[in-house]
N, C-alpha and C. Protein backbone atom coordinates (compact mmCIF):
# COMPACT_ATOMS: atom_id res chain seq x y z
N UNK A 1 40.49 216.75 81.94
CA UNK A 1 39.20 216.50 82.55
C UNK A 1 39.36 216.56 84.07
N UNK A 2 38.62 216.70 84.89
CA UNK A 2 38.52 217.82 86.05
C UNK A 2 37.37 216.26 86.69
N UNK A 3 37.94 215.52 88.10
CA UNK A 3 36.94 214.50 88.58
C UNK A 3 36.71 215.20 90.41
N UNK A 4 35.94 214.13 90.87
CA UNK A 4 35.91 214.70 92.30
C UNK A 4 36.16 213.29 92.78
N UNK A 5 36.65 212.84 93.44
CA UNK A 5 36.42 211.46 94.48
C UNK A 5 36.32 211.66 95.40
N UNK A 6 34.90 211.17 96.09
CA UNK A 6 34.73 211.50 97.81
C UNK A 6 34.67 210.20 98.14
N UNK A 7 35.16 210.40 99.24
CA UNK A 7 35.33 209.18 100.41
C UNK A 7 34.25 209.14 101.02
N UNK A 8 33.62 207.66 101.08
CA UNK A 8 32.37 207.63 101.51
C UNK A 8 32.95 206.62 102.80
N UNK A 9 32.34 207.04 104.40
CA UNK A 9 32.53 206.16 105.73
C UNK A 9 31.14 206.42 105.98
N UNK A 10 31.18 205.62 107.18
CA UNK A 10 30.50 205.66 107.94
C UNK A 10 29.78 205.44 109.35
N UNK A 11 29.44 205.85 109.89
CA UNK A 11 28.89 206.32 111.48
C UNK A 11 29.97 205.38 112.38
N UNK A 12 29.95 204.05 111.64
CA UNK A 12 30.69 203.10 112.70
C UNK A 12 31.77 202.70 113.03
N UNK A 13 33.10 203.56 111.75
CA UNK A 13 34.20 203.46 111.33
C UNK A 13 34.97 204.29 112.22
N UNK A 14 35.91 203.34 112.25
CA UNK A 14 36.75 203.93 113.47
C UNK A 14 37.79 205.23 112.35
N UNK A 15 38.54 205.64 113.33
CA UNK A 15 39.50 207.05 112.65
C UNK A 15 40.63 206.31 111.92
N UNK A 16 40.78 206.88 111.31
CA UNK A 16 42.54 206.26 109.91
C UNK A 16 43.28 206.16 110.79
N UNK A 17 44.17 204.85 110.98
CA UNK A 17 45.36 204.21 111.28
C UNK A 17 46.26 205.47 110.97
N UNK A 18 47.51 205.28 111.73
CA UNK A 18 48.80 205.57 111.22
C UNK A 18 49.58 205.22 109.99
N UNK A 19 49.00 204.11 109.79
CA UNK A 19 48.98 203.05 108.54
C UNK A 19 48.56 204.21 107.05
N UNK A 20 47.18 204.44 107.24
CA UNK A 20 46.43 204.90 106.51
C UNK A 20 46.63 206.19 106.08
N UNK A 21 46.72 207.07 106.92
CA UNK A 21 47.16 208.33 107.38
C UNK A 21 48.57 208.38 106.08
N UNK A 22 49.41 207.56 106.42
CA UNK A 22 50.48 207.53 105.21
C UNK A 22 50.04 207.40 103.87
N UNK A 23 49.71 206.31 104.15
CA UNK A 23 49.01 205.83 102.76
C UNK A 23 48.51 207.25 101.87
N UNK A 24 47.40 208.01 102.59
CA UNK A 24 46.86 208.52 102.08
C UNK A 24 47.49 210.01 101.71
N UNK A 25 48.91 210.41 102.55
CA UNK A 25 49.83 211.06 102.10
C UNK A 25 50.61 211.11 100.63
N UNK A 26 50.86 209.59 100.95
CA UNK A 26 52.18 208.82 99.84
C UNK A 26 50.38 209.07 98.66
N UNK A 27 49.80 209.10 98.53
CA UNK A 27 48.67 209.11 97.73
C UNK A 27 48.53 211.13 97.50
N UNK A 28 48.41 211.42 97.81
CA UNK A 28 48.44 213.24 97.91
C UNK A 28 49.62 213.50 97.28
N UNK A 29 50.90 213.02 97.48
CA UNK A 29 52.20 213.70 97.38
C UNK A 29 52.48 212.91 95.72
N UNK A 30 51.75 212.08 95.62
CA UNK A 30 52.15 211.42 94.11
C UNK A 30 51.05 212.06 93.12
N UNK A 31 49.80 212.55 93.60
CA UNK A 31 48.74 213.70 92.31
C UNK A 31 49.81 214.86 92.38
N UNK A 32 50.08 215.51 93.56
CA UNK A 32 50.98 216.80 93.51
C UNK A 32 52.31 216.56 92.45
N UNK A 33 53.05 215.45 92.59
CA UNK A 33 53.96 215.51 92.07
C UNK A 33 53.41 215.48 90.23
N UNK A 34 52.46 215.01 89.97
CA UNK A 34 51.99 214.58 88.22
C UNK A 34 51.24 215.60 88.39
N UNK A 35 51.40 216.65 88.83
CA UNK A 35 50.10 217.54 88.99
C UNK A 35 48.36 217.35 88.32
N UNK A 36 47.93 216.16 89.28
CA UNK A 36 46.63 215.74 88.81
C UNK A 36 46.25 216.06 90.20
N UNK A 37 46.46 216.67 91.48
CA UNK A 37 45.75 217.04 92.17
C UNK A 37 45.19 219.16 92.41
N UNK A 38 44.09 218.95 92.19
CA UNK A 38 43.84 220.60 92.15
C UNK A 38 43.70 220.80 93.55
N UNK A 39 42.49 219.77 94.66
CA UNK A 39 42.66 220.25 96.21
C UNK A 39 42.09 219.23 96.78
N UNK A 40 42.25 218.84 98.10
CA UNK A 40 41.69 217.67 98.50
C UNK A 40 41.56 218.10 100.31
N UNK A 41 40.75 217.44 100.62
CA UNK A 41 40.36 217.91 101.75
C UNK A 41 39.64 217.10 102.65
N UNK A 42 39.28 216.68 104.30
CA UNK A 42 38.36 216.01 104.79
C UNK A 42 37.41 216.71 105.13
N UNK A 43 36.51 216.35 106.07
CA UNK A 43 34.91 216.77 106.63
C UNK A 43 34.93 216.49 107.46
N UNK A 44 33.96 217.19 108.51
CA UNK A 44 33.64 216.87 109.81
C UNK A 44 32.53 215.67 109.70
N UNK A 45 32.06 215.36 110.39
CA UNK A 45 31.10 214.61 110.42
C UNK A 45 29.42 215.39 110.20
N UNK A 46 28.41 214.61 109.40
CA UNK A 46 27.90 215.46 108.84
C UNK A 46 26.66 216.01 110.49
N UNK A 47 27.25 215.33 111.44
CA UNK A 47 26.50 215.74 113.05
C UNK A 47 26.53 217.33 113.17
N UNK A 48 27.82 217.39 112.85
CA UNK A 48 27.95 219.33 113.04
C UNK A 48 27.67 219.74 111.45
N UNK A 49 26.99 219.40 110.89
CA UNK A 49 26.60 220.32 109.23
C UNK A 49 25.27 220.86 109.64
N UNK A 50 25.19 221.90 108.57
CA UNK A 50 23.73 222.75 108.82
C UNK A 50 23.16 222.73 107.17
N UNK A 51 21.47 223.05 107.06
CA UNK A 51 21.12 222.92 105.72
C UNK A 51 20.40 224.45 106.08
N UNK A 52 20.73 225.25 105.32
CA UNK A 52 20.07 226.38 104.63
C UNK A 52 19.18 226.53 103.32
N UNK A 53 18.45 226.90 103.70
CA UNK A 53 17.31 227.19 102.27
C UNK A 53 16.82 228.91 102.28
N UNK A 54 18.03 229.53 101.46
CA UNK A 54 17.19 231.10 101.47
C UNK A 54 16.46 231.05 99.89
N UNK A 55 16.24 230.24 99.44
CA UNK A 55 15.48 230.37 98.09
C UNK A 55 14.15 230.97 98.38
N UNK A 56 14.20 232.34 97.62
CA UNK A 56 12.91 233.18 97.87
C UNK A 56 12.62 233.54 99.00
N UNK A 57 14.02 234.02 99.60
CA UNK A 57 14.32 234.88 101.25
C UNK A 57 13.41 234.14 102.31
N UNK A 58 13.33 232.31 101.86
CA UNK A 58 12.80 231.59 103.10
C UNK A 58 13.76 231.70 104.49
N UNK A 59 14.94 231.97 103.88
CA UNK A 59 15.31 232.10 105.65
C UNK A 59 15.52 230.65 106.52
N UNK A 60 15.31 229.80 105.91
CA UNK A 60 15.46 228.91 106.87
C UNK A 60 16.49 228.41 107.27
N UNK A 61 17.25 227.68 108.08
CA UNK A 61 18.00 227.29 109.04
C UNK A 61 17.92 225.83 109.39
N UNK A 62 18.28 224.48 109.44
CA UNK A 62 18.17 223.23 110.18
C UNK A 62 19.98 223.01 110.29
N UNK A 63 19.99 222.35 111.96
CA UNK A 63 21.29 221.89 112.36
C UNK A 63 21.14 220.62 111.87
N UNK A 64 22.00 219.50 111.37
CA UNK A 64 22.11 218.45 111.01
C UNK A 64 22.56 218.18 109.15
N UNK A 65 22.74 216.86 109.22
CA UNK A 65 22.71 216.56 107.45
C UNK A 65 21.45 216.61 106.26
N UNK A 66 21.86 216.99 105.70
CA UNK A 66 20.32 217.20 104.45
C UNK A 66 19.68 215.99 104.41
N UNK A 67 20.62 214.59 104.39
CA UNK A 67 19.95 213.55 104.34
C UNK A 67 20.38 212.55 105.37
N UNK A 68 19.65 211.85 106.61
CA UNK A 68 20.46 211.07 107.28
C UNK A 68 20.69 209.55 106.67
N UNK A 69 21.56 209.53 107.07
CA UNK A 69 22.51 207.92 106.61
C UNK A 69 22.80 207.45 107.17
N UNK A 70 23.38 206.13 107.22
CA UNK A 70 24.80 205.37 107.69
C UNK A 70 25.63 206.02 107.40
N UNK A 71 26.00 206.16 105.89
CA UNK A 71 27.22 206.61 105.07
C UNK A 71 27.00 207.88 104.67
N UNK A 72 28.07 208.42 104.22
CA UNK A 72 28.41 209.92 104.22
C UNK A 72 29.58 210.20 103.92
N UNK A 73 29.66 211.27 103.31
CA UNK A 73 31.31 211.80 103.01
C UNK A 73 31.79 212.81 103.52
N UNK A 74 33.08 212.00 103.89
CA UNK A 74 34.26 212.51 105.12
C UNK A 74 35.52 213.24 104.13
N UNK A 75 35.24 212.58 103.25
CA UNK A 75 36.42 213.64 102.48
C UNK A 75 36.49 213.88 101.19
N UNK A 76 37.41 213.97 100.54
CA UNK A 76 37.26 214.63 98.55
C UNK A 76 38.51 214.89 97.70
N UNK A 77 38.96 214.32 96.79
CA UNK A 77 39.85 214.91 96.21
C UNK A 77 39.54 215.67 95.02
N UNK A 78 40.22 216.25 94.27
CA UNK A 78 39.76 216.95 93.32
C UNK A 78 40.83 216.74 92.03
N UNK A 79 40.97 216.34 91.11
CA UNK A 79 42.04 216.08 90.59
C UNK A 79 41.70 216.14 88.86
N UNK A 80 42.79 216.48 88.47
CA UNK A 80 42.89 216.12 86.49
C UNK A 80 43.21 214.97 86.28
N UNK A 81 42.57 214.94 85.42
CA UNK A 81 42.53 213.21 84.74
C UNK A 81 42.94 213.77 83.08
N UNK A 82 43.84 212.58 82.72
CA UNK A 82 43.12 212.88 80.91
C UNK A 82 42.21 211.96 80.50
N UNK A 83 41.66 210.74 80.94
CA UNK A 83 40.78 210.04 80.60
C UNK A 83 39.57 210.05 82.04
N UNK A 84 38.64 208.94 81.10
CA UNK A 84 37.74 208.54 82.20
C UNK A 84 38.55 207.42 83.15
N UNK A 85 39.28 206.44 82.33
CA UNK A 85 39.94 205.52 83.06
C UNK A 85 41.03 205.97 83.75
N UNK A 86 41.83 206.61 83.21
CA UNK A 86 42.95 206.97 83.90
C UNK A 86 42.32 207.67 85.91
N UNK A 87 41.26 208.51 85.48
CA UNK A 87 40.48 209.14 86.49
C UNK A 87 39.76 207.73 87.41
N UNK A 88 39.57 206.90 86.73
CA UNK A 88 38.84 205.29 87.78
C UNK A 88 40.54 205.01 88.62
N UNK A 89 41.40 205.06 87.57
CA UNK A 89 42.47 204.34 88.22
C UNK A 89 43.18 204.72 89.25
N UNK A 90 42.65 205.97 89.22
CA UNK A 90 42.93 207.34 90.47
C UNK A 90 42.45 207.11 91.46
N UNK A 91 40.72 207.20 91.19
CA UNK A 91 40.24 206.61 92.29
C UNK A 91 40.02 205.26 93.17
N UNK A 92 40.38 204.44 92.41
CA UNK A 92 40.56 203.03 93.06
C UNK A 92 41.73 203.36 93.77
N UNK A 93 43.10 203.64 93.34
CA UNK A 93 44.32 204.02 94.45
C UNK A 93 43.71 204.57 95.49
N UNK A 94 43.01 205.82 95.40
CA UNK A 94 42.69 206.38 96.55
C UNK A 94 41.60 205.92 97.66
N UNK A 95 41.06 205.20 97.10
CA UNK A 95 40.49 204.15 97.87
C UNK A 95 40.77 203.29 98.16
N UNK A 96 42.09 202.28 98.24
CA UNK A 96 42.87 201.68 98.80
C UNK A 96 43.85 202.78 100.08
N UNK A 97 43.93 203.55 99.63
CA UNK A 97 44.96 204.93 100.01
C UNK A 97 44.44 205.00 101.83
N UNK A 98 43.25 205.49 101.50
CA UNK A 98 42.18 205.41 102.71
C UNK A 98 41.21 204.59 103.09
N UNK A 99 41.28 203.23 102.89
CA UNK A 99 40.80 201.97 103.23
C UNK A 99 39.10 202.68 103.66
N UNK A 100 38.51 202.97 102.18
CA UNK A 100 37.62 203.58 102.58
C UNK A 100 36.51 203.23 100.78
N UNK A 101 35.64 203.08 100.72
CA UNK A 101 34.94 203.20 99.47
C UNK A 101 35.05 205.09 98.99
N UNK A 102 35.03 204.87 97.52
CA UNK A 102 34.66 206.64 97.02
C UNK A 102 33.92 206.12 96.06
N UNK A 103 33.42 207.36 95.64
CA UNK A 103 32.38 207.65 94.60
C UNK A 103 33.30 208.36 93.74
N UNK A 104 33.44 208.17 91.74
CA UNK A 104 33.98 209.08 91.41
C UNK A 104 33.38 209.94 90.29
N UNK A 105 33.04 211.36 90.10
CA UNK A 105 32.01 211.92 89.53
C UNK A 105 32.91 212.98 88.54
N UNK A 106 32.50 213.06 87.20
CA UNK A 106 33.03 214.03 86.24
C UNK A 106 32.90 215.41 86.81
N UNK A 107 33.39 216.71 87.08
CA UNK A 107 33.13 217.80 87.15
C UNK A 107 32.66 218.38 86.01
N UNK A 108 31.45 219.28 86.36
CA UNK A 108 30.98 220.30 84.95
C UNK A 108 31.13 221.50 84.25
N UNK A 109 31.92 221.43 83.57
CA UNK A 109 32.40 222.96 83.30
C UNK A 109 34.33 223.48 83.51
């Protein structure tokens, strides 16, 4: 089974410790090693994102986030699970990992 965990911060949160920064290594280098990580990655802040809508060659264009928030996601892992729990237990590490809340969502397909 195939999950996503994004790291949810926000606006007021300062940048990952040196502390954290490890953490969240020693957290990367242990999915790689059980190969339960497929790719993981951070985000800019969603200040520099853009929303496009060409549905039905509208063409349109807006600088900013689709939805404004406090919170927002700064980053994502992507990983195999064989359970649902085993996949919670993933993401709770990794949210200790990066002293950060995630969301964790089944992939489809």
């Amino acid at each position: 089974m195939r999950f996503v965990i994004s790291v949810i911060d926000n606006q007021t949160r300062s940048p990952h410790t040196p502390e954290e920064i490890k953490a969240i290594d020693d957290f990367n280098d242990k999915l790689a090693a059980a190969g339960q990580r497929i790719f993981a990655g951070g985000l800019e802040s969603p200040s520099t994102s853009f929303v496009l809508d060409n549905r039905q060659g509208k063409g349109q264009m807006s600088s900013g986030p689709f939805v404004e928030s406090s919170e927002y996601f700064s980053g994502f892992w992507i990983i195999n699970a064989n359970s649902l729990e085993e996949a919670q237990a993933l993401a709770a590490e990794g949210s200790m990992s990066c002293n950060r809340k995630v969301e964790l969502r089944q992939l489809i397909g």
